[in-house]
N, C-alpha and C. Protein backbone atom coordinates (compact mmCIF):
# COMPACT_ATOMS: atom_id res chain seq x y z
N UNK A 1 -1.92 -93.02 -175.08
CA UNK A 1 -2.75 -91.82 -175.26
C UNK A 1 -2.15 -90.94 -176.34
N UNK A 2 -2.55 -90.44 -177.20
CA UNK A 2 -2.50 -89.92 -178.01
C UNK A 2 -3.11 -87.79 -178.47
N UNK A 3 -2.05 -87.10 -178.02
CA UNK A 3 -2.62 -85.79 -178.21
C UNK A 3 -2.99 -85.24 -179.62
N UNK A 4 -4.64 -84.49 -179.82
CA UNK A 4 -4.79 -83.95 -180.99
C UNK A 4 -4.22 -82.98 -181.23
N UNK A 5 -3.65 -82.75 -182.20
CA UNK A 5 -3.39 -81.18 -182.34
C UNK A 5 -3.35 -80.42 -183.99
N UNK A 6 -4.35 -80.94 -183.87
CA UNK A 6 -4.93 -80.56 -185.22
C UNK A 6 -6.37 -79.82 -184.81
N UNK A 7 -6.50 -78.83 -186.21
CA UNK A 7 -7.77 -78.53 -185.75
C UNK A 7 -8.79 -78.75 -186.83
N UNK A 8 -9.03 -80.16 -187.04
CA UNK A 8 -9.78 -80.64 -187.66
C UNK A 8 -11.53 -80.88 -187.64
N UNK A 9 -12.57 -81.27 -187.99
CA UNK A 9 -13.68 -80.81 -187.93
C UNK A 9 -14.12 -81.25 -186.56
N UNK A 10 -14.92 -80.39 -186.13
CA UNK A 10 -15.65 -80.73 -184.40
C UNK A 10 -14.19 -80.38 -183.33
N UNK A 11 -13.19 -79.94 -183.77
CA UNK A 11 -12.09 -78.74 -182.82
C UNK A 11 -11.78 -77.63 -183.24
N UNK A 12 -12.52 -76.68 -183.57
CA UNK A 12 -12.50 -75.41 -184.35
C UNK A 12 -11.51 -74.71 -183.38
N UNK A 13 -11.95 -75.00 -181.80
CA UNK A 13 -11.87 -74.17 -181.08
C UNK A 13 -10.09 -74.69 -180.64
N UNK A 14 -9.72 -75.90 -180.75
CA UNK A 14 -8.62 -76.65 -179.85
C UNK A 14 -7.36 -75.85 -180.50
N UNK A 15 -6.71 -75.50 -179.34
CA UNK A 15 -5.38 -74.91 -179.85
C UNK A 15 -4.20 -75.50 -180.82
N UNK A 16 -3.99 -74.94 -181.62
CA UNK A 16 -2.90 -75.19 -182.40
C UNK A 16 -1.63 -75.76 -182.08
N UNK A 17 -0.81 -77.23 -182.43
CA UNK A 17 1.09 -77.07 -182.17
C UNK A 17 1.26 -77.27 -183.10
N UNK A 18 2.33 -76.60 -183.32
CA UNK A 18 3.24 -76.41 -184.56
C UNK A 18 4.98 -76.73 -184.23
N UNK A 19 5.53 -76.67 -184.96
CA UNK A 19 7.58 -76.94 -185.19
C UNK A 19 7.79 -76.86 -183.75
N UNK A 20 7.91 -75.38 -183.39
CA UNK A 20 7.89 -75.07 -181.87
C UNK A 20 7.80 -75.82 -180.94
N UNK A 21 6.04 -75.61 -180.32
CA UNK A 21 5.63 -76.80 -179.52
C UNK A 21 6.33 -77.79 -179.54
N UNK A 22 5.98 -78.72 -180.45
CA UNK A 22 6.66 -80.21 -180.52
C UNK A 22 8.41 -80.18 -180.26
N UNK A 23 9.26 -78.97 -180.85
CA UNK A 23 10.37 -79.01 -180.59
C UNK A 23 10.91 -78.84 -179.18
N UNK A 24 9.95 -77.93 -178.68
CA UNK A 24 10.79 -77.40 -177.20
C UNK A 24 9.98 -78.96 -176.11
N UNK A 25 8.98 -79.18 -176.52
CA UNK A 25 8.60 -80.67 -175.80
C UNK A 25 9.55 -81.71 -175.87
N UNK A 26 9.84 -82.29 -177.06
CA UNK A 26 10.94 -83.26 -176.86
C UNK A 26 12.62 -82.79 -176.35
N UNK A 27 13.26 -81.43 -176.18
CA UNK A 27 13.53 -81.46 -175.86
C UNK A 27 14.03 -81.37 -174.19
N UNK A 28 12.99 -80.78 -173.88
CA UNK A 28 12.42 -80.80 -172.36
C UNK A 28 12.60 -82.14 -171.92
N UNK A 29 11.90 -83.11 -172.26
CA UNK A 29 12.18 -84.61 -172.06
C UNK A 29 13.45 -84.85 -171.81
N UNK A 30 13.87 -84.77 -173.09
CA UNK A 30 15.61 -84.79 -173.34
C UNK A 30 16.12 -84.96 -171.81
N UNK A 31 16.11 -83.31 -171.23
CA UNK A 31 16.71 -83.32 -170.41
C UNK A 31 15.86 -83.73 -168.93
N UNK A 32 14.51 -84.13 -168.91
CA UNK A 32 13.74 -84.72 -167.87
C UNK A 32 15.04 -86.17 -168.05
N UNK A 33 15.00 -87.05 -169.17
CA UNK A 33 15.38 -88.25 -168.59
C UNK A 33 17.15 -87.99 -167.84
N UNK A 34 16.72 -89.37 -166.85
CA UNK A 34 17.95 -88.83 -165.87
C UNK A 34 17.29 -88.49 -164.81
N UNK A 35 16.54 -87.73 -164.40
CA UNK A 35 16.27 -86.78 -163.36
C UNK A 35 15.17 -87.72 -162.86
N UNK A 36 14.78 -87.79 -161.42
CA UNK A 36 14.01 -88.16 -160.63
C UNK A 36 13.83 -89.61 -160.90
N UNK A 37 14.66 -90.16 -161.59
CA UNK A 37 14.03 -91.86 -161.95
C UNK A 37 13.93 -91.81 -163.35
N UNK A 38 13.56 -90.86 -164.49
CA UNK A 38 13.16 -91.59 -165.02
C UNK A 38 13.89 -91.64 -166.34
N UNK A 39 13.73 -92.66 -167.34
CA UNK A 39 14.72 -93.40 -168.07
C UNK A 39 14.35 -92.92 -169.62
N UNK A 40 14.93 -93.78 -170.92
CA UNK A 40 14.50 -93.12 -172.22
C UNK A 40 13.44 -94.09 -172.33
N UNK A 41 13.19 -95.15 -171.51
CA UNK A 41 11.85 -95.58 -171.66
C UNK A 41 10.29 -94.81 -171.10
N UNK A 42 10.80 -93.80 -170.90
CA UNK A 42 9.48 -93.13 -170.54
C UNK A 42 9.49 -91.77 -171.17
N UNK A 43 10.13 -91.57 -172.43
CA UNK A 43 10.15 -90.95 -173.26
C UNK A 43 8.76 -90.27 -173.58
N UNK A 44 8.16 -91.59 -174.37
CA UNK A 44 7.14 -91.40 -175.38
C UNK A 44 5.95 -90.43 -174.20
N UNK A 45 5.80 -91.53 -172.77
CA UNK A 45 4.55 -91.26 -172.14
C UNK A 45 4.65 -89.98 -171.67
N UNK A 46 5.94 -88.84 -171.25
CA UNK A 46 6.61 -87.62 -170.71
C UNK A 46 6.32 -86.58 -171.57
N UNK A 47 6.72 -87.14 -173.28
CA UNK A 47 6.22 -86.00 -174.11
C UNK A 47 4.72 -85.62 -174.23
N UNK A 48 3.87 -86.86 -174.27
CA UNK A 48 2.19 -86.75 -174.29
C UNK A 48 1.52 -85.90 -173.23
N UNK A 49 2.41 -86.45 -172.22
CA UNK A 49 2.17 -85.35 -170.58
C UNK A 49 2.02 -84.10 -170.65
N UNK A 50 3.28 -83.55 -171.42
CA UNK A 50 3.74 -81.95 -171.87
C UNK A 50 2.83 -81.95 -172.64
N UNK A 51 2.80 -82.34 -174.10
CA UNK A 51 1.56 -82.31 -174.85
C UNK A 51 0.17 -81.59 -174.19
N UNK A 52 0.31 -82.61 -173.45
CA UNK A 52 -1.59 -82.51 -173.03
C UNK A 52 -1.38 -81.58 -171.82
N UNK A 53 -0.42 -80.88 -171.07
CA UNK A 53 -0.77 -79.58 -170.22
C UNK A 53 -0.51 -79.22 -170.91
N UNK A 54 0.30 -78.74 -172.55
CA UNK A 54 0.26 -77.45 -172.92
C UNK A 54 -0.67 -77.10 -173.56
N UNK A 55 -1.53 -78.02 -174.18
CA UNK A 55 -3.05 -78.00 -175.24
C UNK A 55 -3.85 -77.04 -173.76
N UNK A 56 -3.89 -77.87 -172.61
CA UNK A 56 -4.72 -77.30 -171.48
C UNK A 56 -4.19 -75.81 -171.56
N UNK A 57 -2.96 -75.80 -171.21
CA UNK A 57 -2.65 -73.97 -170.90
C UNK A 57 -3.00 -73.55 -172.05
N UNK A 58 -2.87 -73.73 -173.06
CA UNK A 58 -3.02 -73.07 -174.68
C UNK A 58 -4.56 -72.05 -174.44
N UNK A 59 -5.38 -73.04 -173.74
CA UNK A 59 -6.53 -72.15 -174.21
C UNK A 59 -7.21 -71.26 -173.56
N UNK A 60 -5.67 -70.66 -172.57
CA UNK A 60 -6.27 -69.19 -171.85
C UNK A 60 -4.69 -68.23 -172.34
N UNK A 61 -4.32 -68.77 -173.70
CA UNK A 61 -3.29 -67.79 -174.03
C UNK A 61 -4.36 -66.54 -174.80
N UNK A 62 -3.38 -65.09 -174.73
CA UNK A 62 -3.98 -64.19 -175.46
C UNK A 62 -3.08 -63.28 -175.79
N UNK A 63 -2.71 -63.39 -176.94
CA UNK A 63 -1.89 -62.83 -177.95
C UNK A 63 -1.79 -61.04 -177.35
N UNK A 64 -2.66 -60.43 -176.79
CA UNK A 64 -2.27 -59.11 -176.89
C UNK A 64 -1.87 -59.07 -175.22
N UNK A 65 -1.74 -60.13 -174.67
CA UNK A 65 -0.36 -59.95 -173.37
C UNK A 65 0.87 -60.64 -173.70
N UNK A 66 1.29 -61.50 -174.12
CA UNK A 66 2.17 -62.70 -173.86
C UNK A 66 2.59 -62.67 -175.57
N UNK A 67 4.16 -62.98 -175.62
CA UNK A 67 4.36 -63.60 -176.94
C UNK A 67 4.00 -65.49 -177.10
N UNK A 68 3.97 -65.56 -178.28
CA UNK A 68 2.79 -66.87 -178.02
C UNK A 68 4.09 -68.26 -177.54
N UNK A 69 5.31 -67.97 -178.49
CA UNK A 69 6.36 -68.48 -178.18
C UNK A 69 7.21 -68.24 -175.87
N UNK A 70 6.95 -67.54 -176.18
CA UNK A 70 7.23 -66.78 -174.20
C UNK A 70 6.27 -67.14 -173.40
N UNK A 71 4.77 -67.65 -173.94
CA UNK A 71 3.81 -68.70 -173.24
C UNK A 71 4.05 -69.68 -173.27
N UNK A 72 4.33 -70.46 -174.28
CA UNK A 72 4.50 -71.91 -174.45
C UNK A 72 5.87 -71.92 -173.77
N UNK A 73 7.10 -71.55 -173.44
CA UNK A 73 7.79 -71.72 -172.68
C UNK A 73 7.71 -72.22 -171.50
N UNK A 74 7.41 -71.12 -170.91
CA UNK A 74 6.74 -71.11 -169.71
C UNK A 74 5.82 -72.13 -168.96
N UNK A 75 4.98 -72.57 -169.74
CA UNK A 75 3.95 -73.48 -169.76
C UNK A 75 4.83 -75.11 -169.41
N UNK A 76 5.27 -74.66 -170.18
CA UNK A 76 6.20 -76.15 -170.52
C UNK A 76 7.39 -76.10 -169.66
N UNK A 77 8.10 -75.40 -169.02
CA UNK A 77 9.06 -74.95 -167.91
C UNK A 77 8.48 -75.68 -166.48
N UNK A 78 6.86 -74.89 -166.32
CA UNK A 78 6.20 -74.85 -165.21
C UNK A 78 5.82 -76.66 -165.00
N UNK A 79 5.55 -77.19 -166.34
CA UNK A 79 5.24 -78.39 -166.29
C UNK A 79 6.42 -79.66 -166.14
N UNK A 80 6.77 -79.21 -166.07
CA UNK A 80 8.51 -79.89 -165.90
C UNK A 80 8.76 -80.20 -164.77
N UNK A 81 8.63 -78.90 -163.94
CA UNK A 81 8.91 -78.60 -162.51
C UNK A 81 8.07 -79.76 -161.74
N UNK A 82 7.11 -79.48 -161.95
CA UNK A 82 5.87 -80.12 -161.48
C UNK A 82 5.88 -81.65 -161.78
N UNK A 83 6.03 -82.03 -163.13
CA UNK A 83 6.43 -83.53 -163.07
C UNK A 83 7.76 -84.30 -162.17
N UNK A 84 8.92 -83.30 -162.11
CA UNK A 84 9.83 -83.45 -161.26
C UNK A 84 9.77 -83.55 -159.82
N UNK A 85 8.64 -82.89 -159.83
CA UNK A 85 8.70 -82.30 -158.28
C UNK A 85 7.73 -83.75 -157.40
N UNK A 86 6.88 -84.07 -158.80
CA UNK A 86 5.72 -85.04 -158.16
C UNK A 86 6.76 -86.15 -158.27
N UNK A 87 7.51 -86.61 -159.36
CA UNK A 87 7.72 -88.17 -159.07
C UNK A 87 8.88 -87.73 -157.77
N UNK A 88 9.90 -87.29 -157.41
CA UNK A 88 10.72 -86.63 -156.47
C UNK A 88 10.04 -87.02 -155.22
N UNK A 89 8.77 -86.53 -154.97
CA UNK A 89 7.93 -86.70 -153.55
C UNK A 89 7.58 -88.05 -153.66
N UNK A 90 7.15 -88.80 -154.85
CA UNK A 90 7.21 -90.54 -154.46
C UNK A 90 7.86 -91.29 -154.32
N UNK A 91 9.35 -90.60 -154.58
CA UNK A 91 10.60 -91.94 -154.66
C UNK A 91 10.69 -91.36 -153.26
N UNK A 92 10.36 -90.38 -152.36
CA UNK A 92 10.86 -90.10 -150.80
C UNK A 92 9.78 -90.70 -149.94
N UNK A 93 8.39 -91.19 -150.82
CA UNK A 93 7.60 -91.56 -149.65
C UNK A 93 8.16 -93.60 -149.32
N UNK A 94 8.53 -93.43 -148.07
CA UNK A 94 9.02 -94.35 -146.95
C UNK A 94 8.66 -95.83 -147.41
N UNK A 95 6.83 -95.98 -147.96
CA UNK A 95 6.23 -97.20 -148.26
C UNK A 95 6.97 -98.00 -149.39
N UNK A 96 7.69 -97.13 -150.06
CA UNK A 96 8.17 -97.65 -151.71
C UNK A 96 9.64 -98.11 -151.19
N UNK A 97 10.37 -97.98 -149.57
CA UNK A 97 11.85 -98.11 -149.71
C UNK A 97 11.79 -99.44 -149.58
N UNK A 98 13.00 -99.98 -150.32
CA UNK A 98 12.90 -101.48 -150.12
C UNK A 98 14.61 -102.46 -149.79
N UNK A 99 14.79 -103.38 -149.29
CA UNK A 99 16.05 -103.79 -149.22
C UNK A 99 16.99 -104.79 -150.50
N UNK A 100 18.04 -104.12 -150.73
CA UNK A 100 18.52 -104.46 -151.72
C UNK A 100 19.19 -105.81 -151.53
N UNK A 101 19.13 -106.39 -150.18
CA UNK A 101 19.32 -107.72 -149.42
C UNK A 101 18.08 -108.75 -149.50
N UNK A 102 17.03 -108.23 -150.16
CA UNK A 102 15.96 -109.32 -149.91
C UNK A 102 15.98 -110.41 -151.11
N UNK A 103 15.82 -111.70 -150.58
CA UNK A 103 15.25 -112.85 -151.40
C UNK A 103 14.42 -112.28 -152.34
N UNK A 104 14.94 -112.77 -153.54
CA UNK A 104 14.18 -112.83 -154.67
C UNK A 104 13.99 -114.18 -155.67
N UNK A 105 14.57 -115.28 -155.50
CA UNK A 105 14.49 -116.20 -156.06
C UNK A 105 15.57 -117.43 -155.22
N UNK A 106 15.27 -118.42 -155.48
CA UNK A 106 16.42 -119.72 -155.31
C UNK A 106 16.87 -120.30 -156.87
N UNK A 107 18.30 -120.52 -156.90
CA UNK A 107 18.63 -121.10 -158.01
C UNK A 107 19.63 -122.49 -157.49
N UNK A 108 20.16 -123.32 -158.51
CA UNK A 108 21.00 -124.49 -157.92
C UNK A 108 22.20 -123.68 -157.03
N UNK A 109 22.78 -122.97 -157.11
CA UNK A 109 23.39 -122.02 -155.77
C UNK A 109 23.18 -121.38 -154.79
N UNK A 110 22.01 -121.47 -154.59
CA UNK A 110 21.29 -121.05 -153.47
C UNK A 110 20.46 -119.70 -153.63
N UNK A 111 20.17 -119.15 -152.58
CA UNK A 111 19.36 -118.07 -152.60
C UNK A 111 20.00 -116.86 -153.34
N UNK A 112 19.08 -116.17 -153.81
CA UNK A 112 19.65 -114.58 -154.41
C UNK A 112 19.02 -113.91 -154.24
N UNK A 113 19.88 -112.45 -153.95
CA UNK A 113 19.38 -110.95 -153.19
C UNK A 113 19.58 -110.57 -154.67
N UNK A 114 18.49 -109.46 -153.97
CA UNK A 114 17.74 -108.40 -155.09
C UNK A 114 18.80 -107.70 -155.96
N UNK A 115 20.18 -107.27 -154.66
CA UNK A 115 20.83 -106.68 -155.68
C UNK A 115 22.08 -107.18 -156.68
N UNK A 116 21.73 -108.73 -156.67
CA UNK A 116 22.41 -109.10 -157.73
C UNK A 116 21.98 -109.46 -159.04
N UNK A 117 20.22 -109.16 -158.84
CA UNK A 117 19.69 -109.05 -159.97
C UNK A 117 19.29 -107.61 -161.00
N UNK A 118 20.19 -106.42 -160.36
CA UNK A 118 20.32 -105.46 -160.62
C UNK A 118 21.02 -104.87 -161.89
N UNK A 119 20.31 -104.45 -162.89
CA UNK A 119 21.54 -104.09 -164.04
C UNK A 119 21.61 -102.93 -164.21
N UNK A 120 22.14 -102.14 -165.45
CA UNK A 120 22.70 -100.92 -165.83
C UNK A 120 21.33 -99.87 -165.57
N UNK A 121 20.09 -100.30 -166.24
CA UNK A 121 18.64 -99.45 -166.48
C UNK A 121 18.72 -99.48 -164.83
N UNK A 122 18.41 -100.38 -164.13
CA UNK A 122 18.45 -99.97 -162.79
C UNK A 122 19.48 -99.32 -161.77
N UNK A 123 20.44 -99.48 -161.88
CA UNK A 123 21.63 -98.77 -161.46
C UNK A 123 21.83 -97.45 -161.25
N UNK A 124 20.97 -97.12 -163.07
CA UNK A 124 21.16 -95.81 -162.92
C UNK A 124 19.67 -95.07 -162.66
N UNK A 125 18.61 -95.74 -162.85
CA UNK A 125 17.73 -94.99 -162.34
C UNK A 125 17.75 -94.76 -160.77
N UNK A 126 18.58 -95.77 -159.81
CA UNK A 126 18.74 -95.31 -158.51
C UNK A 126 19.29 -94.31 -158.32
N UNK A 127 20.61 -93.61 -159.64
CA UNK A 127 21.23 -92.80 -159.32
C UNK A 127 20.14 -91.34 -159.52
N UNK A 128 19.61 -91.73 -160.27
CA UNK A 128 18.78 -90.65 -161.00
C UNK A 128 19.35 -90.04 -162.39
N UNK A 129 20.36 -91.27 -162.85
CA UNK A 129 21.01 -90.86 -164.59
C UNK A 129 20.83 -91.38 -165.16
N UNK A 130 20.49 -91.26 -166.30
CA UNK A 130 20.22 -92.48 -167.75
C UNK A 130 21.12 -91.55 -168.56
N UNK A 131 22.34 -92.09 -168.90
CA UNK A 131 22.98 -91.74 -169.83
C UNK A 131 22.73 -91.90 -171.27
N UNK A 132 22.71 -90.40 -171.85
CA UNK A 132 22.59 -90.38 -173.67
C UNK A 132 23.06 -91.28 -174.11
N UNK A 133 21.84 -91.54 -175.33
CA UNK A 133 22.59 -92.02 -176.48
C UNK A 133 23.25 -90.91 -177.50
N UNK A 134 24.13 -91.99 -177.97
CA UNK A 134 25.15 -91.64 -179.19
C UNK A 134 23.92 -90.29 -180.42
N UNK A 135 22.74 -90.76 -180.27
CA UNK A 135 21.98 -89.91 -181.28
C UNK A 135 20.97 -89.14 -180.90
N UNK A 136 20.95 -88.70 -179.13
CA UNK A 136 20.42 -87.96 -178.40
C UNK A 136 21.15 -86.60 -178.08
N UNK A 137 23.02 -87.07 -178.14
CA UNK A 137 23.80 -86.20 -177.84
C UNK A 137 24.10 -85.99 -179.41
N UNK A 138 24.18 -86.49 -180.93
CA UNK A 138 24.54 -85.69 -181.65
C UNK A 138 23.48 -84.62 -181.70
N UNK A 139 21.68 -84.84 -181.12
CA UNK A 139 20.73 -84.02 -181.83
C UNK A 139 20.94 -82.96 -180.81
N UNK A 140 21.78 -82.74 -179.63
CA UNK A 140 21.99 -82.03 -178.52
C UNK A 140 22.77 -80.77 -179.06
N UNK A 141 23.88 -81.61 -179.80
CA UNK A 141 24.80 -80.71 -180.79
C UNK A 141 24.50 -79.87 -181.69
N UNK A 142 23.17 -80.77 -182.08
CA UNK A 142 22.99 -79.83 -183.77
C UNK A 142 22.23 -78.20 -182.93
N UNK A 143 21.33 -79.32 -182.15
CA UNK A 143 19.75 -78.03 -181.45
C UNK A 143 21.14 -76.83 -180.80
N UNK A 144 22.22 -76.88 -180.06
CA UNK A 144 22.86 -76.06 -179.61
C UNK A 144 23.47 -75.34 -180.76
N UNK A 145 24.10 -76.03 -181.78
CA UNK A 145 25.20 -75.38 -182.66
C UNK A 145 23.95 -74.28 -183.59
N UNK A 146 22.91 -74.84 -184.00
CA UNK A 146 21.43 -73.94 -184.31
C UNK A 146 21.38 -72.75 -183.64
N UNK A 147 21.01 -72.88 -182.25
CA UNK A 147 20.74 -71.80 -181.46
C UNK A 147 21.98 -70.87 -181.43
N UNK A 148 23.12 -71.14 -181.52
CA UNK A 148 24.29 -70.26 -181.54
C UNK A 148 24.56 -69.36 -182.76
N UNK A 149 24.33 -70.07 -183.72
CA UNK A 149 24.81 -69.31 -184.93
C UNK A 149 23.53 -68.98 -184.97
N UNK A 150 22.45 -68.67 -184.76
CA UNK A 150 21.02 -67.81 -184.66
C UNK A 150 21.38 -66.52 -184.27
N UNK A 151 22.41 -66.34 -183.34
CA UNK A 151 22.78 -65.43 -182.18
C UNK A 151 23.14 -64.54 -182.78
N UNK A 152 23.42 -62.72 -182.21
CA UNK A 152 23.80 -61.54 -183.09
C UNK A 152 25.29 -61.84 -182.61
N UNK A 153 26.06 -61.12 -182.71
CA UNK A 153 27.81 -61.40 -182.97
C UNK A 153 27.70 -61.56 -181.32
N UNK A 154 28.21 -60.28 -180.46
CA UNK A 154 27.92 -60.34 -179.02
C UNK A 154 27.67 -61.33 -178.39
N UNK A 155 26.62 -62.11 -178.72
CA UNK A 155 25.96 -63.09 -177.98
C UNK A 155 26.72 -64.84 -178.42
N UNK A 156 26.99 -64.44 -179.76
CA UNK A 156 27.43 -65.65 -180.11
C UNK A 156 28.98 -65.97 -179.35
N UNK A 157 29.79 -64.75 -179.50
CA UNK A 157 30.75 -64.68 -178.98
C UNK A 157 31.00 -65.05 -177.02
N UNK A 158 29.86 -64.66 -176.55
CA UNK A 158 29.68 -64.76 -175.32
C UNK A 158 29.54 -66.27 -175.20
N UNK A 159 28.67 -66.99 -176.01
CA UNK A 159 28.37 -67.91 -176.04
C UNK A 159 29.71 -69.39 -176.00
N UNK A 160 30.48 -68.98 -177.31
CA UNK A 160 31.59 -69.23 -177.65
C UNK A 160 32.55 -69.48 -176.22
N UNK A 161 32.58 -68.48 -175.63
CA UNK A 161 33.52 -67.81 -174.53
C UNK A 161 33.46 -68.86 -173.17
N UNK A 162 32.00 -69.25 -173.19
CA UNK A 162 31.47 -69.47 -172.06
C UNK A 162 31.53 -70.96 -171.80
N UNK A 163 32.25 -71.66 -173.41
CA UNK A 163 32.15 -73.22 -173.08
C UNK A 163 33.45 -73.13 -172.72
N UNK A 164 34.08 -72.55 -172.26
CA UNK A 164 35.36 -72.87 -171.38
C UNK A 164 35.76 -71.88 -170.22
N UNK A 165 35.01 -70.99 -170.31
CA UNK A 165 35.66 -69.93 -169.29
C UNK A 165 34.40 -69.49 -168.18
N UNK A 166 34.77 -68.93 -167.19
CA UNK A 166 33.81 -68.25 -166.44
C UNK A 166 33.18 -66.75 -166.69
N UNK A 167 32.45 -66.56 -166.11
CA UNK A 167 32.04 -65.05 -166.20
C UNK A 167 32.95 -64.44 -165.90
N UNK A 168 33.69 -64.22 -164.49
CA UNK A 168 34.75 -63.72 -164.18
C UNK A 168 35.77 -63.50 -165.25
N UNK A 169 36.29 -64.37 -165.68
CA UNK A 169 37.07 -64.34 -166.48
C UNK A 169 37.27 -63.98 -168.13
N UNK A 170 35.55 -64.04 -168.38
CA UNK A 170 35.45 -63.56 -169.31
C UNK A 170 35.48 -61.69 -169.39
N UNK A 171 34.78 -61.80 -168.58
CA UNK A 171 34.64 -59.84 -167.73
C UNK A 171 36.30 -59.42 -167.72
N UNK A 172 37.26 -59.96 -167.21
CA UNK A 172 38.53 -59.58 -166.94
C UNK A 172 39.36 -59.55 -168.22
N UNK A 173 39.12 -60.57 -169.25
CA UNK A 173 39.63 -60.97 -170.47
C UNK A 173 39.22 -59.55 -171.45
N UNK A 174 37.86 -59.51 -171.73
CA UNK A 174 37.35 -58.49 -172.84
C UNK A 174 37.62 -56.92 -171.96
N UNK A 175 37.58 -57.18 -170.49
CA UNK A 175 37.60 -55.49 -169.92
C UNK A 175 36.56 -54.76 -169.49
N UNK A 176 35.24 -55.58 -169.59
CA UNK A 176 34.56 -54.74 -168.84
C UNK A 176 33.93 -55.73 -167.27
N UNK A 177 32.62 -54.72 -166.69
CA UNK A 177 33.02 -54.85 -165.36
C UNK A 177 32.08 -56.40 -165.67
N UNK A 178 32.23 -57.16 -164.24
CA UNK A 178 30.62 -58.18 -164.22
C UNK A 178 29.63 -57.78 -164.56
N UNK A 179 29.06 -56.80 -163.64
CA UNK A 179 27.79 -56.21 -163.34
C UNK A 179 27.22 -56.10 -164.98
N UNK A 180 28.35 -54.99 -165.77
CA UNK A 180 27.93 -55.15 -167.15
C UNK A 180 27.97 -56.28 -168.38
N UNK A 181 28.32 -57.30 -167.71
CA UNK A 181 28.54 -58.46 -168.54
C UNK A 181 27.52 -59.40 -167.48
N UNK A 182 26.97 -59.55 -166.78
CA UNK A 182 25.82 -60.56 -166.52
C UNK A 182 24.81 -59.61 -167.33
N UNK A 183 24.65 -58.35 -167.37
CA UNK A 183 23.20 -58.36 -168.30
C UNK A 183 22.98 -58.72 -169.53
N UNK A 184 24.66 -59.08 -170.23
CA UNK A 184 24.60 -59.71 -171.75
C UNK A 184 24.43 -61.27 -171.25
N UNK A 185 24.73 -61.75 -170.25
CA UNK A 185 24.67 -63.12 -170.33
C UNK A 185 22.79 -63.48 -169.94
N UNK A 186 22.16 -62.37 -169.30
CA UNK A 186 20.78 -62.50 -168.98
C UNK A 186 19.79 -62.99 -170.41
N UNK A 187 20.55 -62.10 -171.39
CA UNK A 187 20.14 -61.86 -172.77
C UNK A 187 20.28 -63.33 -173.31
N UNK A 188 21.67 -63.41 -173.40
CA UNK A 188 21.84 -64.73 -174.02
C UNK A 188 20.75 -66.21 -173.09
N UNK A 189 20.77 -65.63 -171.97
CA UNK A 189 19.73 -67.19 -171.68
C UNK A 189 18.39 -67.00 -171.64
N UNK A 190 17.88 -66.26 -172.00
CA UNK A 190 16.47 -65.63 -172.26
C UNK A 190 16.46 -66.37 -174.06
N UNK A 191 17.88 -65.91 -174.90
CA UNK A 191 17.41 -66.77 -176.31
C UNK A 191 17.33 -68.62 -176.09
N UNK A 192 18.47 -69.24 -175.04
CA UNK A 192 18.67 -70.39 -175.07
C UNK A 192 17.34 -70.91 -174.44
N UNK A 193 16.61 -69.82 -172.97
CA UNK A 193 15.11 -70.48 -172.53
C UNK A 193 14.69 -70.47 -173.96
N UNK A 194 13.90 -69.62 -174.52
CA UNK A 194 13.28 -69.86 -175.62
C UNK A 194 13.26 -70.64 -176.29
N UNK A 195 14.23 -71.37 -176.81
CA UNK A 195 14.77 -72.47 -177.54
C UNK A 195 14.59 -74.20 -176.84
N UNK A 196 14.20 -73.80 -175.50
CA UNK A 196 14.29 -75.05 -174.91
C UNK A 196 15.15 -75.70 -174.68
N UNK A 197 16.62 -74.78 -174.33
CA UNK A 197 17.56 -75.18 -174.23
C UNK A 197 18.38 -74.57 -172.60
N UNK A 198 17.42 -74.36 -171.92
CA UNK A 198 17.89 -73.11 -170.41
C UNK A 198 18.93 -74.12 -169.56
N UNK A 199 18.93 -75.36 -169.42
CA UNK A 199 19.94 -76.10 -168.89
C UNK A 199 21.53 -75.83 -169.26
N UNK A 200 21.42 -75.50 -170.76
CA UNK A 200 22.94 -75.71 -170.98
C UNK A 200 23.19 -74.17 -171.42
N UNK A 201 22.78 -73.26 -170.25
CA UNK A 201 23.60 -72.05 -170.33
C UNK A 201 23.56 -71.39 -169.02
């Protein structure tokens, strides 16, 4: 399946994606695979998903409530949840459990159970991890090291601070209290949601 998003003749009306959209979608994925089952083979069909609820939400956005960027977030946040939440409720329904002891074939050694025909893609989708690739985690790097140096000094610094230390400790280090240092860290993950990056802060 394939999403339009162009607004070419006979879609005057169909909402617009642009850099954005498409950016905060694939990375949403990004961090969907792994989670609930599913793998980098379900990449392509996960982004079209997002795609096509955010074209749907798109066309009750209205510019004089919502920033258009702080909708599409959202949109795409909410749709996440919801894909998580649905495959989550099918890997728990009872009909799908199966034994990792059952016959699956005879060979000149005799019979073989299921789970010796088990490899890495499966292994880890039982766990619910599909570990990055080598060029998933450099583009992880760049999209983070981007969003940081975007940041005003404060924030970058917080940012900086925070890949090794705690809040606590950051609060105790610079001198002021928590209370006043979670509302700079509120700040800072309000830029990283935006970015499509709310996991890794």
């Amino acid at each position: 399946m394939q999403v339009n998003a162009s607004n070419g003749a006979g879609s005057a009306c169909a909402p617009k994606l642009g850099r954005f959209e498409f950016g905060i979608v694939k990375r949403k994925v990004k961090q969907i695979i792994g989670r609930a089952g599913y793998t980098r083979q379900d990449r392509e069909d996960l982004e079209q998903e997002l795609l096509t609820r955010l074209l749907q939400g798109l066309k009750s956005f209205d510019p004089a409530v919502a920033h258009r960027k702080s909708f599409v977030t959202a949109i795409v946040e909410r749709s996440v949840a919801s894909i998580i939440r649905d495959a989550e409720a099918q890997k728990r329904d009872h009909r799908r459990i199966g034994s990792l002891q059952l016959l699956v074939e005879m060979t000149e050694d005799g019979p073989t159970e299921l789970a010796e025909t088990i490899g890495d893609r499966e292994y880890n989708g039982r766990r619910c991890r599909d570990p990055r690739s080598d060029e998933d985690l450099a583009q992880l790097v760049t999209d983070l090291a981007d969003v940081i140096d975007s940041l005003p000094d404060e924030l970058r610094d917080l940012a900086e601070r925070m890949k090794t230390q705690s809040i606590s400790a950051i609060a105790r280090e610079i001198g002021v209290p928590r209370t006043t240092l979670n509302d700079t860290v509120r700040r800072l993950r309000q830029r990283f949601e935006a970015a499509g990056l709310r996991d890794y802060v």
